[in-house]
N, C-alpha and C. Protein backbone atom coordinates (compact mmCIF):
# COMPACT_ATOMS: atom_id res chain seq x y z
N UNK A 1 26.51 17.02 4.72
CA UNK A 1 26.24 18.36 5.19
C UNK A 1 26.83 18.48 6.59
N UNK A 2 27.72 19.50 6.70
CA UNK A 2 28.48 19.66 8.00
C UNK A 2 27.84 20.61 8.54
N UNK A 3 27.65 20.96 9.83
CA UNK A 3 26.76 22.03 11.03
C UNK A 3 27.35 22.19 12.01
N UNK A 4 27.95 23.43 12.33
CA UNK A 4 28.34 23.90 13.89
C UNK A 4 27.49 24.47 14.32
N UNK A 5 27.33 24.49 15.22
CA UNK A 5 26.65 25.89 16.52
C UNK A 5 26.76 25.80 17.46
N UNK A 6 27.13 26.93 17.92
CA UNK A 6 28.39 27.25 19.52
C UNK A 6 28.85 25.95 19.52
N UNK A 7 28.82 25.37 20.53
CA UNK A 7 30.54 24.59 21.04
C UNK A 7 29.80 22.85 20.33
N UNK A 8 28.69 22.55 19.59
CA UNK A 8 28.73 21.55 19.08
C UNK A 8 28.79 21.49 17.61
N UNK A 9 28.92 20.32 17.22
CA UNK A 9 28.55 20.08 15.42
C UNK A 9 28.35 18.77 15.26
N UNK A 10 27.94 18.47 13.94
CA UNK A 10 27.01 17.46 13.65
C UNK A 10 27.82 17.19 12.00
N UNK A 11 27.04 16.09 11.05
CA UNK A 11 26.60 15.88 9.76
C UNK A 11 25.82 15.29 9.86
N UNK A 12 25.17 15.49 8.63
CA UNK A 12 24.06 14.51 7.67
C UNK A 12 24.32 13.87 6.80
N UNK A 13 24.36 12.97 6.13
CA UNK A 13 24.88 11.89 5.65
C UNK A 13 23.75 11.74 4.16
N UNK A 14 24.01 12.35 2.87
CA UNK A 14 22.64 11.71 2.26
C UNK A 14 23.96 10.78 1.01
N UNK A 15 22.55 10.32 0.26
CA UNK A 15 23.10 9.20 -1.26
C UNK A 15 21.77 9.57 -1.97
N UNK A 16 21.56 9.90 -2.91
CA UNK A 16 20.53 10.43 -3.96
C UNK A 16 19.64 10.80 -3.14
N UNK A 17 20.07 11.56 -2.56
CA UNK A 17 18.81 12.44 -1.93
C UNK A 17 17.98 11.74 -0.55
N UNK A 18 18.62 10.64 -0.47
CA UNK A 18 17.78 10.14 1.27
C UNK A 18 18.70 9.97 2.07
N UNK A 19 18.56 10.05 3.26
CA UNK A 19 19.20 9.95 4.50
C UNK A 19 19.69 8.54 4.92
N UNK A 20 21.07 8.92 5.15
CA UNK A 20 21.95 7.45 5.12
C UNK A 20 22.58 7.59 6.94
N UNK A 21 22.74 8.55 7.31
CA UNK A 21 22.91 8.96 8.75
C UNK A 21 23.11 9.92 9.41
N UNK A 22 22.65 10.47 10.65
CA UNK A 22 23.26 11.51 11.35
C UNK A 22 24.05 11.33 12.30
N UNK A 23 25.38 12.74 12.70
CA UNK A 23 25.66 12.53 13.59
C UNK A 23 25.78 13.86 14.69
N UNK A 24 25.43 14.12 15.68
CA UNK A 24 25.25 15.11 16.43
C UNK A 24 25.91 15.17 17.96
N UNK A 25 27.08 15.74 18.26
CA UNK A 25 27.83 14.99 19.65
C UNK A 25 27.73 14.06 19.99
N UNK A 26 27.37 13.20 20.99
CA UNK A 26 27.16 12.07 20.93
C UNK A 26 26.31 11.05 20.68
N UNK A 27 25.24 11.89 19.69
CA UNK A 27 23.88 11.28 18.91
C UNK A 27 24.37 10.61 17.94
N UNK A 28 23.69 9.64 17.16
CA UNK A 28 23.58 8.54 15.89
C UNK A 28 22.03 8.94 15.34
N UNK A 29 22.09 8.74 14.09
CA UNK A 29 21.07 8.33 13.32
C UNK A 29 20.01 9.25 13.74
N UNK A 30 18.29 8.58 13.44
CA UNK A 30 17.45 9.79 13.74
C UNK A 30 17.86 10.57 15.06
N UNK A 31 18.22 10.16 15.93
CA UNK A 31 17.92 11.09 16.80
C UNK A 31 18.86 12.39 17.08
N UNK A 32 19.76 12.12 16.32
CA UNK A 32 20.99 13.03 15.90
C UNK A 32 20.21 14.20 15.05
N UNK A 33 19.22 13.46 13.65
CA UNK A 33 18.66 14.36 13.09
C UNK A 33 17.72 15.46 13.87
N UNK A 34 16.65 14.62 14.62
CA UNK A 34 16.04 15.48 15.47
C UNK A 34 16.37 16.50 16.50
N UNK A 35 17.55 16.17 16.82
CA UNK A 35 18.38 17.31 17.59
C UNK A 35 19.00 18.35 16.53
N UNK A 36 19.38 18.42 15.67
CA UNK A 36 19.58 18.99 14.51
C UNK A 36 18.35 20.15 14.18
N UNK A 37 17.44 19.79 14.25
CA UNK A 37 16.38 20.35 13.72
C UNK A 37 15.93 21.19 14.75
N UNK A 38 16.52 21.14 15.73
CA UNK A 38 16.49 22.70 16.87
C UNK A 38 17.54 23.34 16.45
N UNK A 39 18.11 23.18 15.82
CA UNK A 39 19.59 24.67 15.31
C UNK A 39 19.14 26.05 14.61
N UNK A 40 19.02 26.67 15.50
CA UNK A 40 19.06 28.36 14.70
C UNK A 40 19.32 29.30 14.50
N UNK A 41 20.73 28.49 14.15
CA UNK A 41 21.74 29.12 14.18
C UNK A 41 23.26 28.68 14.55
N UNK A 42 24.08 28.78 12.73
CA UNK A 42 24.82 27.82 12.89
C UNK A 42 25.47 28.31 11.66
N UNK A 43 26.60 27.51 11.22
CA UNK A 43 27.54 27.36 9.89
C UNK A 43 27.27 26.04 9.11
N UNK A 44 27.05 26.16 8.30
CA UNK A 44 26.60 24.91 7.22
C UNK A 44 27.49 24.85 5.83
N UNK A 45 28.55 23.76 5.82
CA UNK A 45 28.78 23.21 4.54
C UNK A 45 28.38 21.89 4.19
N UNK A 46 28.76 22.10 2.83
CA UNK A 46 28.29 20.68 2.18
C UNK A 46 29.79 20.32 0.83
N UNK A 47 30.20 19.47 1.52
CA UNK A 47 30.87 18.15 0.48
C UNK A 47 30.46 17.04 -0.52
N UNK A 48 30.00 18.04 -1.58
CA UNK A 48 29.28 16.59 -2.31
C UNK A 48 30.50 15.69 -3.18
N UNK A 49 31.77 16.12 -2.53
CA UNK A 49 32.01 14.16 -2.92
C UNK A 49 32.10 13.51 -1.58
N UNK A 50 31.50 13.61 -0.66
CA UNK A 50 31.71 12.95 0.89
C UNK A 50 31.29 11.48 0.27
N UNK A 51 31.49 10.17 0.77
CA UNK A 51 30.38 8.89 0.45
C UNK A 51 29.88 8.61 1.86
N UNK A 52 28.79 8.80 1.99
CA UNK A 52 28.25 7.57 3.31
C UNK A 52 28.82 6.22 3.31
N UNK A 53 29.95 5.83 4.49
CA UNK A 53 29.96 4.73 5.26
C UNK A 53 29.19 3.66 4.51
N UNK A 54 27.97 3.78 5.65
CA UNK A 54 26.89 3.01 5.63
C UNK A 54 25.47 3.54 6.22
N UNK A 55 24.25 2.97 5.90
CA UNK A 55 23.02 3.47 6.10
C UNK A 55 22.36 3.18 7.14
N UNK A 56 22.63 3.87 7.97
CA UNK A 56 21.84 4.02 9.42
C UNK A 56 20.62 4.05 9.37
N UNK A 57 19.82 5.32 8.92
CA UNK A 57 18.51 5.67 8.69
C UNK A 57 18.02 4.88 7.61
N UNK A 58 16.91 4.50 7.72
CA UNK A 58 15.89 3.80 6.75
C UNK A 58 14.82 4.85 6.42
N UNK A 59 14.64 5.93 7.63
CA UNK A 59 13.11 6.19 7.80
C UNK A 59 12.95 7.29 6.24
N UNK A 60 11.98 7.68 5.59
CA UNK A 60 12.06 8.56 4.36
C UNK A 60 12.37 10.39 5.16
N UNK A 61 12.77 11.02 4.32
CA UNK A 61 13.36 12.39 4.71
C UNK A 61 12.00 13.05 5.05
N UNK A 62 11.00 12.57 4.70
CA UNK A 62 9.33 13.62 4.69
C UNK A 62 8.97 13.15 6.01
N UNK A 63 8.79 11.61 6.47
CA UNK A 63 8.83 10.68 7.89
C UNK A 63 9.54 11.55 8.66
N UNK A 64 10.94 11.68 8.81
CA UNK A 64 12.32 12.33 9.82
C UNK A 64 11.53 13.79 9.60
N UNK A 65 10.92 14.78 9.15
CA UNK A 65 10.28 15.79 9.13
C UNK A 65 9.53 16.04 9.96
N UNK A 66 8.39 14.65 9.52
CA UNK A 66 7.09 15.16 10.23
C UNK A 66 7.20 14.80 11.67
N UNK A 67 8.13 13.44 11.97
CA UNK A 67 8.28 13.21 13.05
C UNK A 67 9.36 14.22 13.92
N UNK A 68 10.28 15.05 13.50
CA UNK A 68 10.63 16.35 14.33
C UNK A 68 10.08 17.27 14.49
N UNK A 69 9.02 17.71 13.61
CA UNK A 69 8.48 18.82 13.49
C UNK A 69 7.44 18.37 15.55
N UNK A 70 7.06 17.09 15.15
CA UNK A 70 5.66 16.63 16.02
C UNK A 70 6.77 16.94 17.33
N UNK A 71 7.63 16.37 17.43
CA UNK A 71 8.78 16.71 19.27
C UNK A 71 8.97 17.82 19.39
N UNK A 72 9.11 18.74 18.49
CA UNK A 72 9.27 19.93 18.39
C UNK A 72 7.92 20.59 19.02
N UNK A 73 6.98 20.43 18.22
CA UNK A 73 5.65 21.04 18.61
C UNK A 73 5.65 20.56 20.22
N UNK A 74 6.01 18.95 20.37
CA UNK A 74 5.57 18.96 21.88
C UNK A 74 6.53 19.41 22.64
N UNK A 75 7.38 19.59 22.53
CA UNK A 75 8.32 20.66 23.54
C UNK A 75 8.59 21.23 24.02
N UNK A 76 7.86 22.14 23.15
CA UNK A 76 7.24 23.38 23.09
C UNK A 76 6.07 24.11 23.97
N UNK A 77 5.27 22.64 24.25
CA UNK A 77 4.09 22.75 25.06
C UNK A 77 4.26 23.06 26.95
């Protein structure tokens, strides 16, 4: 999954459906994702014959959720 917005961009990296890596300017892995997850607003494609490299992320896609959603909330504060 490819993502621009204004002057940066990113991918996401999946293999049957779990997260194999992110990348976000000069972010890697989760924390690429979690910066990701402030975008609102952006262009989004997806290449499903891309292959992941290799697997950065271990953590499960519901984990990388709850744990952005929680930085998010505190950020916010």
């Amino acid at each position: 999954l490819k993502i621009k917005a204004k002057a940066e961009a990113g991918e996401i990296h999946f293999v049957n459906g779990a997260l194999y890596n992110a990348l976000w300017s000069s972010l890697r892995g989760e924390e690429a994702f979690y910066a990701m997850l402030r975008v609102d607003d952006g262009e989004f494609s997806l290449d499903p014959n891309f292959t992941a490299p290799q697997q950065v992320i271990q953590a499960s896609p519901e984990a990388l959720l709850l744990e952005g959603m929680r930085r998010f909330d505190e950020a916010g504060r």
